[in-house]
C-alpha atoms as a PDB file:
ATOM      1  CA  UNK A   1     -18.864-244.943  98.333  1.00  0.00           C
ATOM      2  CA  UNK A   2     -20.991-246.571 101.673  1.00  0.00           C
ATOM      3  CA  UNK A   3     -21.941-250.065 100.575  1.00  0.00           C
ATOM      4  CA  UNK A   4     -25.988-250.633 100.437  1.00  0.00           C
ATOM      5  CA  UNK A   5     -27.011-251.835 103.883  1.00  0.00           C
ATOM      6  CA  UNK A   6     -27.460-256.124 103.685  1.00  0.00           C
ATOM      7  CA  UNK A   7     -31.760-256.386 103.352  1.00  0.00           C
ATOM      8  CA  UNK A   8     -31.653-259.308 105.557  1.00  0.00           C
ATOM      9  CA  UNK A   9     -29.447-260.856 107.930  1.00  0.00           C
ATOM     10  CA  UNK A  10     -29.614-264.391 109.454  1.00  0.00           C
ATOM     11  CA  UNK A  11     -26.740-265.403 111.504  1.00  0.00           C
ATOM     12  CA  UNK A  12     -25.783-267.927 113.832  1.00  0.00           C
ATOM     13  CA  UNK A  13     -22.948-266.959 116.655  1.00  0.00           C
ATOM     14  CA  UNK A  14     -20.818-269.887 117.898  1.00  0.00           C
ATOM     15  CA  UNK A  15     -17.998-270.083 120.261  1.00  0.00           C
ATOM     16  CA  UNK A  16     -16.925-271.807 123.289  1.00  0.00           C
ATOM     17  CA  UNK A  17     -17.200-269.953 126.714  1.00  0.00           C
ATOM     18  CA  UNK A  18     -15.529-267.635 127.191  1.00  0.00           C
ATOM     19  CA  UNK A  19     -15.048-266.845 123.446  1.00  0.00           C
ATOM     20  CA  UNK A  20     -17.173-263.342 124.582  1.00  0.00           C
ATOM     21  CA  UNK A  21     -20.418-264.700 121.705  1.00  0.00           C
ATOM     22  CA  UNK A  22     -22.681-263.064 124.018  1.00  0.00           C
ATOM     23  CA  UNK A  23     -21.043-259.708 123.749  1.00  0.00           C
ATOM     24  CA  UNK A  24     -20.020-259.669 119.863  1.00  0.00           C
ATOM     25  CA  UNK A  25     -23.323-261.095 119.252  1.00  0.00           C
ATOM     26  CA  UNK A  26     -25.270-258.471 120.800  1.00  0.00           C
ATOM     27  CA  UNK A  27     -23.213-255.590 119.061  1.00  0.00           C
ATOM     28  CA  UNK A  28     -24.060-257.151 115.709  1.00  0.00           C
ATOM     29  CA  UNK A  29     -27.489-257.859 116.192  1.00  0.00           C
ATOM     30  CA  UNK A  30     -27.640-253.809 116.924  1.00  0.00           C
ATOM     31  CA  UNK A  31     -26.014-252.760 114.287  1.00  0.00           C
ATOM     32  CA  UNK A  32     -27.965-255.095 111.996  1.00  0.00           C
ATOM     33  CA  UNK A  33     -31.609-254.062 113.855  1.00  0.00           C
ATOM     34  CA  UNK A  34     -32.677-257.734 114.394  1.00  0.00           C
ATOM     35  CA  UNK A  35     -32.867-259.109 117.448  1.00  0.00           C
ATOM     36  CA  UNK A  36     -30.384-261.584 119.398  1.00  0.00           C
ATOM     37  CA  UNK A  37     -31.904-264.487 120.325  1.00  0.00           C
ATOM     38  CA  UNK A  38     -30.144-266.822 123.052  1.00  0.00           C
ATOM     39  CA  UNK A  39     -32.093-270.279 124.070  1.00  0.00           C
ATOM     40  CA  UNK A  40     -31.768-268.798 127.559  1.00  0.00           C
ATOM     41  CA  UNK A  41     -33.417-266.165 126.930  1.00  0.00           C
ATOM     42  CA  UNK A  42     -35.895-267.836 124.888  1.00  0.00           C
ATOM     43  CA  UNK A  43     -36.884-270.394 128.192  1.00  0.00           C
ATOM     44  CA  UNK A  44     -36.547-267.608 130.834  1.00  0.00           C
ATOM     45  CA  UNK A  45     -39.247-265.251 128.908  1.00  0.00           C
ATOM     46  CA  UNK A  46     -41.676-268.259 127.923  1.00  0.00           C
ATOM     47  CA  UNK A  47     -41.573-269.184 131.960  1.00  0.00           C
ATOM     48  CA  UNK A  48     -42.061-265.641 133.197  1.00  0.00           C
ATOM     49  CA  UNK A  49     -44.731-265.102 130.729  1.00  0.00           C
ATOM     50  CA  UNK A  50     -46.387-268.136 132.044  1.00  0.00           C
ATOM     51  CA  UNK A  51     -46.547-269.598 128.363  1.00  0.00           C
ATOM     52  CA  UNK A  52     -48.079-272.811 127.563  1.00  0.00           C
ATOM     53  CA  UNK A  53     -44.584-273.409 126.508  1.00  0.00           C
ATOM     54  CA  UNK A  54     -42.869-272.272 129.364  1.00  0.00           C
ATOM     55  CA  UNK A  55     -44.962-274.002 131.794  1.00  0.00           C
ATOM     56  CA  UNK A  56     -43.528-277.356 129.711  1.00  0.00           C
ATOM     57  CA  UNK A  57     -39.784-275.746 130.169  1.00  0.00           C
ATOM     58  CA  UNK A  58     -40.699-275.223 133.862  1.00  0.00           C
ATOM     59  CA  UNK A  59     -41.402-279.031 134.680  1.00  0.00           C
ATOM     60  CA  UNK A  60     -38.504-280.247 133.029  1.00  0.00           C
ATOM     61  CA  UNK A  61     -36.178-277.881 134.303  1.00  0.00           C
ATOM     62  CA  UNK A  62     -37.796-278.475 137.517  1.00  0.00           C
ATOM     63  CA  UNK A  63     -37.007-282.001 137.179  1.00  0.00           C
ATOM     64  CA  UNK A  64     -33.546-281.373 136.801  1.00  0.00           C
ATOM     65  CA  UNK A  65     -33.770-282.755 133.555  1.00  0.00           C
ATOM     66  CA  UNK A  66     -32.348-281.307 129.804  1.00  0.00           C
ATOM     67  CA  UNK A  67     -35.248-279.354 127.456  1.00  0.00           C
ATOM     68  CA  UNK A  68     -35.325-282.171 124.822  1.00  0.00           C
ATOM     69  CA  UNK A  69     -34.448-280.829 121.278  1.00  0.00           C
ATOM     70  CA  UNK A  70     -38.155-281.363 119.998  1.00  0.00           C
ATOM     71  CA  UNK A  71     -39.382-278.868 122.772  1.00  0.00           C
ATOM     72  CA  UNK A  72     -36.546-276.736 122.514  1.00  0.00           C
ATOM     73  CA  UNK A  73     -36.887-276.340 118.550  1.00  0.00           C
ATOM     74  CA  UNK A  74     -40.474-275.451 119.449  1.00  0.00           C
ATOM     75  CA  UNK A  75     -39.513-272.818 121.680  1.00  0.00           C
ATOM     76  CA  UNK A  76     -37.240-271.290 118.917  1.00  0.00           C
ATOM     77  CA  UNK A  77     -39.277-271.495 115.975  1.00  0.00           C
ATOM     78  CA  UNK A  78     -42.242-269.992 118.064  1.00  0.00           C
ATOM     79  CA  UNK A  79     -39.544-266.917 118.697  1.00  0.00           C
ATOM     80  CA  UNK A  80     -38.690-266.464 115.191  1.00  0.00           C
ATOM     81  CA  UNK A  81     -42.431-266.152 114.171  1.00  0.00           C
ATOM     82  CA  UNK A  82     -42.584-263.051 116.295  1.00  0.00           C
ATOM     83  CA  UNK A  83     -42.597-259.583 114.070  1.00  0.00           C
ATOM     84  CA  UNK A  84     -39.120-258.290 115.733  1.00  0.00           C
ATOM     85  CA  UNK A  85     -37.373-261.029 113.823  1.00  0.00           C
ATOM     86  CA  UNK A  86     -39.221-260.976 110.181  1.00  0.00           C
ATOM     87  CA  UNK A  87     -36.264-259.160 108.534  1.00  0.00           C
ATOM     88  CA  UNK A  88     -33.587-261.666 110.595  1.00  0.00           C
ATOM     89  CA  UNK A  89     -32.466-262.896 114.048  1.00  0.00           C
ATOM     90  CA  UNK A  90     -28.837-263.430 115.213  1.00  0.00           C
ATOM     91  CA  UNK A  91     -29.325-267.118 117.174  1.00  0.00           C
ATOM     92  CA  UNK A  92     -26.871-267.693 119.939  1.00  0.00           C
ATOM     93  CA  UNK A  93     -26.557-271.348 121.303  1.00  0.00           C
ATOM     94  CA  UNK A  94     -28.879-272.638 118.951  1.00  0.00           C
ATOM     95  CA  UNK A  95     -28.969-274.902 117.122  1.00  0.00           C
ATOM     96  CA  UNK A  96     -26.244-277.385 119.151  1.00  0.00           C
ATOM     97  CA  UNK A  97     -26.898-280.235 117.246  1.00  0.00           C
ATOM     98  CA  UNK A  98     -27.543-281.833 114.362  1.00  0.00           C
ATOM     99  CA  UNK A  99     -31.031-282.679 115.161  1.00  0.00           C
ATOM    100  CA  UNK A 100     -31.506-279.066 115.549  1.00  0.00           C
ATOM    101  CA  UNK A 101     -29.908-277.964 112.692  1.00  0.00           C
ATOM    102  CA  UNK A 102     -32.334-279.367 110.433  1.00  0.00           C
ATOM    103  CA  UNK A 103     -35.098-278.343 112.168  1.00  0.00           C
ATOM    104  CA  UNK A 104     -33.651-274.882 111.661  1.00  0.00           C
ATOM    105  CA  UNK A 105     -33.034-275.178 108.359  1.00  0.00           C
ATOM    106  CA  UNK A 106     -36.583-276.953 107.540  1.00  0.00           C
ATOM    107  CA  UNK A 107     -38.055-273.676 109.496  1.00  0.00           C
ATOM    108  CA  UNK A 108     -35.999-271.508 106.907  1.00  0.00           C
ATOM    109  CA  UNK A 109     -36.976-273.105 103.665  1.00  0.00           C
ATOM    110  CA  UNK A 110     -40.769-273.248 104.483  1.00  0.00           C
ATOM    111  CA  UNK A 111     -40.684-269.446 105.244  1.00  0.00           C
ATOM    112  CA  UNK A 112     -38.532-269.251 101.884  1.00  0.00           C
ATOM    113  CA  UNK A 113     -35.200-268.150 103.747  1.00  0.00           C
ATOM    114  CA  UNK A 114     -31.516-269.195 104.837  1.00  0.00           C
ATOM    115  CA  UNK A 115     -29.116-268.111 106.998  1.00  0.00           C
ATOM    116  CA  UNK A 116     -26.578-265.644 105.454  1.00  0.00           C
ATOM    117  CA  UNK A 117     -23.664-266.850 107.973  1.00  0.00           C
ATOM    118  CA  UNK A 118     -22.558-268.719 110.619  1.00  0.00           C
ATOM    119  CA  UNK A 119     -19.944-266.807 112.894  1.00  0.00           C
ATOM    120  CA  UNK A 120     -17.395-268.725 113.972  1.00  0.00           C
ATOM    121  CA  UNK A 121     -15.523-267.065 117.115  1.00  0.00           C
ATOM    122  CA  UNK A 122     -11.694-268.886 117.346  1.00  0.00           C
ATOM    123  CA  UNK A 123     -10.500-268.738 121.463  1.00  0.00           C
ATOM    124  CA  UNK A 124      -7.998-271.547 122.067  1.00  0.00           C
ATOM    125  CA  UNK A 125      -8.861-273.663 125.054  1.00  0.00           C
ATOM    126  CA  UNK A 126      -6.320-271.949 127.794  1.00  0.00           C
ATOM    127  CA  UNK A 127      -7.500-268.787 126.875  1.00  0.00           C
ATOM    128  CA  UNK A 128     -11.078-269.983 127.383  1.00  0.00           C
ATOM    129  CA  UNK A 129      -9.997-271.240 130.749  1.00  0.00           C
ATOM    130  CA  UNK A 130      -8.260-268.394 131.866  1.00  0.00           C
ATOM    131  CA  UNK A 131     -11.356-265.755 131.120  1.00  0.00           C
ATOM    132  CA  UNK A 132     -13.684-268.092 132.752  1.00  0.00           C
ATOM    133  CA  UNK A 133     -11.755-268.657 135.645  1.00  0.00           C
ATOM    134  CA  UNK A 134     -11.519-265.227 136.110  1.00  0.00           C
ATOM    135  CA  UNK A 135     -14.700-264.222 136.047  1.00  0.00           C
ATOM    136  CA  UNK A 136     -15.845-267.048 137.868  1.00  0.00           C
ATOM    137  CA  UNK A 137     -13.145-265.164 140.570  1.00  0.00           C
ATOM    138  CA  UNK A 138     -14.726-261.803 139.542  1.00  0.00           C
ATOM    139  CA  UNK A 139     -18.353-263.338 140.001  1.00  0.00           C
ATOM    140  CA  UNK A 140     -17.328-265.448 143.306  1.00  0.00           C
ATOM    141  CA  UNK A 141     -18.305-268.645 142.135  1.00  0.00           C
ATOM    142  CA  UNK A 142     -15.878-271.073 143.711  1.00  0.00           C
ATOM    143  CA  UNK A 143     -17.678-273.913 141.970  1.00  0.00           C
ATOM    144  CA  UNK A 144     -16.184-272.854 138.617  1.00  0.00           C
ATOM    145  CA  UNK A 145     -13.121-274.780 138.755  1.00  0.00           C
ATOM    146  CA  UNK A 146     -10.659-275.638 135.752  1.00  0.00           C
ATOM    147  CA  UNK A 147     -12.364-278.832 136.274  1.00  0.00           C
ATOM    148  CA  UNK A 148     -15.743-278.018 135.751  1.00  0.00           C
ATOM    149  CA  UNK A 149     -14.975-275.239 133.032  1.00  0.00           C
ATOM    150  CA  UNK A 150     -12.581-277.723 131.045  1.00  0.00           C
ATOM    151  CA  UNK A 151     -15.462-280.085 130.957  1.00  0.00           C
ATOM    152  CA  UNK A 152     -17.907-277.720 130.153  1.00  0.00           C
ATOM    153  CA  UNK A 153     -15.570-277.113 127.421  1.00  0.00           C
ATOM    154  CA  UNK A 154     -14.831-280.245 126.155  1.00  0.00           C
ATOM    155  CA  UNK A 155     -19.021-280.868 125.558  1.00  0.00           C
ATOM    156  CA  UNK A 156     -18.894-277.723 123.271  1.00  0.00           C
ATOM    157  CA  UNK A 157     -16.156-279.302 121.489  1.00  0.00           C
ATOM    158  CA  UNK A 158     -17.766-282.783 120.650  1.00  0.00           C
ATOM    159  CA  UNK A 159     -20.869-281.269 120.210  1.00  0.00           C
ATOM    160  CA  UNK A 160     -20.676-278.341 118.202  1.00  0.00           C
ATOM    161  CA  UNK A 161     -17.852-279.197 115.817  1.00  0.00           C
ATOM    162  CA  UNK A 162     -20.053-281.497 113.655  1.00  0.00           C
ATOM    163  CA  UNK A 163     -22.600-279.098 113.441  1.00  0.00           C
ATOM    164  CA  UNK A 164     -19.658-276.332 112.059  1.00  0.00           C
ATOM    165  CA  UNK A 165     -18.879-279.059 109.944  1.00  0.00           C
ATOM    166  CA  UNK A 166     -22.555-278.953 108.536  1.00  0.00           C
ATOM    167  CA  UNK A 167     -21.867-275.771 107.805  1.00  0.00           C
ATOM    168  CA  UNK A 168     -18.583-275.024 106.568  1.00  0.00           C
ATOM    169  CA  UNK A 169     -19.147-277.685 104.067  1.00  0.00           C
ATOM    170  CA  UNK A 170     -21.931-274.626 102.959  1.00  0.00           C
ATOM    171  CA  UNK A 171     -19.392-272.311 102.754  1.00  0.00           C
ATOM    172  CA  UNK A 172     -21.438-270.218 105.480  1.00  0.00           C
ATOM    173  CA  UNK A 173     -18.807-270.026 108.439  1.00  0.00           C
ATOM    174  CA  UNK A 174     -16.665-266.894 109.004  1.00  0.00           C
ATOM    175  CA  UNK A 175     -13.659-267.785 111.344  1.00  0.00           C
ATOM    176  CA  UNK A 176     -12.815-264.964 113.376  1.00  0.00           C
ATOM    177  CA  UNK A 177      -9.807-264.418 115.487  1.00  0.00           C
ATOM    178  CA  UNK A 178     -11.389-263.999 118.960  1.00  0.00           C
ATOM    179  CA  UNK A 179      -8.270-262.602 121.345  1.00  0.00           C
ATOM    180  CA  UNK A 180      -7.658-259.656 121.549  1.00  0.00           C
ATOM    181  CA  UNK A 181      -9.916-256.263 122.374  1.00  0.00           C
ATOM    182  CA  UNK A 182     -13.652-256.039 122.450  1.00  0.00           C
ATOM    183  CA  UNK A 183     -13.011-253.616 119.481  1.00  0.00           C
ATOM    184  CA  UNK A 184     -10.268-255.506 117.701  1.00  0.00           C
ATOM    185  CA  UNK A 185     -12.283-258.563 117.625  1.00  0.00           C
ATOM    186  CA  UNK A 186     -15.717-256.864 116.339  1.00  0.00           C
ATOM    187  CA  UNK A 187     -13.865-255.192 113.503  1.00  0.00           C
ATOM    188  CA  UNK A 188     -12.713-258.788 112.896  1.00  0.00           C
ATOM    189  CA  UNK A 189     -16.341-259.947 112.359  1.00  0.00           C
ATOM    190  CA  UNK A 190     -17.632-257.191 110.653  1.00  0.00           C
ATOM    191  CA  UNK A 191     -14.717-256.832 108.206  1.00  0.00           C
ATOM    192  CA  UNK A 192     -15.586-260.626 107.287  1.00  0.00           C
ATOM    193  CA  UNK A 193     -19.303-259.705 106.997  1.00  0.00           C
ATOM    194  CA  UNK A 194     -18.729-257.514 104.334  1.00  0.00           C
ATOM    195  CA  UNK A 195     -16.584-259.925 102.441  1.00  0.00           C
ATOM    196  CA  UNK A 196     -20.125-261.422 102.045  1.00  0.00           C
ATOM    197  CA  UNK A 197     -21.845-258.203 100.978  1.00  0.00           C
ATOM    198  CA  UNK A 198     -23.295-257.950 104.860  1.00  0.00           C
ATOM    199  CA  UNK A 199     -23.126-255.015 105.502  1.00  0.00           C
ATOM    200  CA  UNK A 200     -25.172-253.538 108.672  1.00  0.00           C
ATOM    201  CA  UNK A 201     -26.997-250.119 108.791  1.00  0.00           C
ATOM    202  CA  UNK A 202     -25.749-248.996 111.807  1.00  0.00           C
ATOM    203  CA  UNK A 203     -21.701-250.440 112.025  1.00  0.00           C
ATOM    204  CA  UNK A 204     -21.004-250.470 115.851  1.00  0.00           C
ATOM    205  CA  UNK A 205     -18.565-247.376 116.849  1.00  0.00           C
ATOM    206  CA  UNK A 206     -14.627-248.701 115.894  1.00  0.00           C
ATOM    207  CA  UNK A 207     -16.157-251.514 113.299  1.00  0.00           C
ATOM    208  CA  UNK A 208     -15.049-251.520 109.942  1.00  0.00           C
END
């Protein structure tokens, strides 16, 4: 007997590049029908739609300076107000701190909601290196060097383990194995979704 599809589903992806987030978290935004939402993403539409907001992301980035966390909560808050995401959102590099996690979680409770879970995606570090140094070899970017990508990984690492901390301590994380195939790890994640009665309307081809 098919479990009932999940009526909502709020997640947060997290996972250090390289750790393929952006991929898994499309597939289960699909088979969930709520939209992905990166921060990226979130700036790069609000700027091409010539947004008051985006004209504000423009300057600083401009600038060369970071999109402070009050603007950037703005940003995503303004996102999650649109209609796509009224049944639930899967948020990827946000929030990245703890400033921003309880603005999320303020967001949530005044719209009566929570997240349902946090996706943890587990790459150790040399494996990290080695698929970003490839495709920074793929992509020709001879800037990319272990240098720059261990760095790059050691922010994520003192910045987003509190904030997993946060929420472990909810009991919301899933920790998923992430070597291995595209397929083998989005079984992983959706097998563990279930565990938590989430269970998708659409399961991606090969997903438990």
């Amino acid at each position: 007997m098919t479990a009932p599809a999940s009526s909502s589903a709020r997640f947060l992806i997290v996972g250090p590049q390289g750790s393929g987030k952006g991929t898994q978290g499309v597939l289960v935004a699909e088979a969930f029908e709520v939209p992905s939402i990166s921060t990226g993403d979130v700036f790069r539409e609000n700027i091409s739609g010539a947004t008051e907001l985006g004209g504000r992301v423009q300057a600083i980035v401009e600038a060369g300076d970071l999109v402070p966390d009050e603007l950037t909560c703005e940003l995503v808050r303004d996102r999650l107000e649109q209609p796509d995401a009224a049944r639930g959102f899967l948020l990827d590099g946000f929030p990245r701190n703890r400033v921003q996690v309880d603005d999320l979680e303020d967001f949530l409770a005044s719209r009566g909601e929570a997240l349902d879970a946090v996706i943890e995606l587990v790459v150790p570090r040399e494996e990290s290196i080695a698929r970003l140094r490839q495709r920074a070899i793929d992509q020709g970017r001879t800037d990319d060097t272990e240098e720059v990508i261990a760095n790059r990984l050691a922010i994520y690492e003192r910045e987003t383990a509190p904030i997993l901390d946060v929420y472990r301590g909810r009991g919301l994380v899933l920790r998923i194995d992430g070597v291995g195939s595209l397929a083998d790890v989005t079984a992983r994640i959706f097998e563990a979704l279930a565990t938590r009665g989430l269970v998708p309307a659409h399961p991606v081809h090969g997903a438990a």
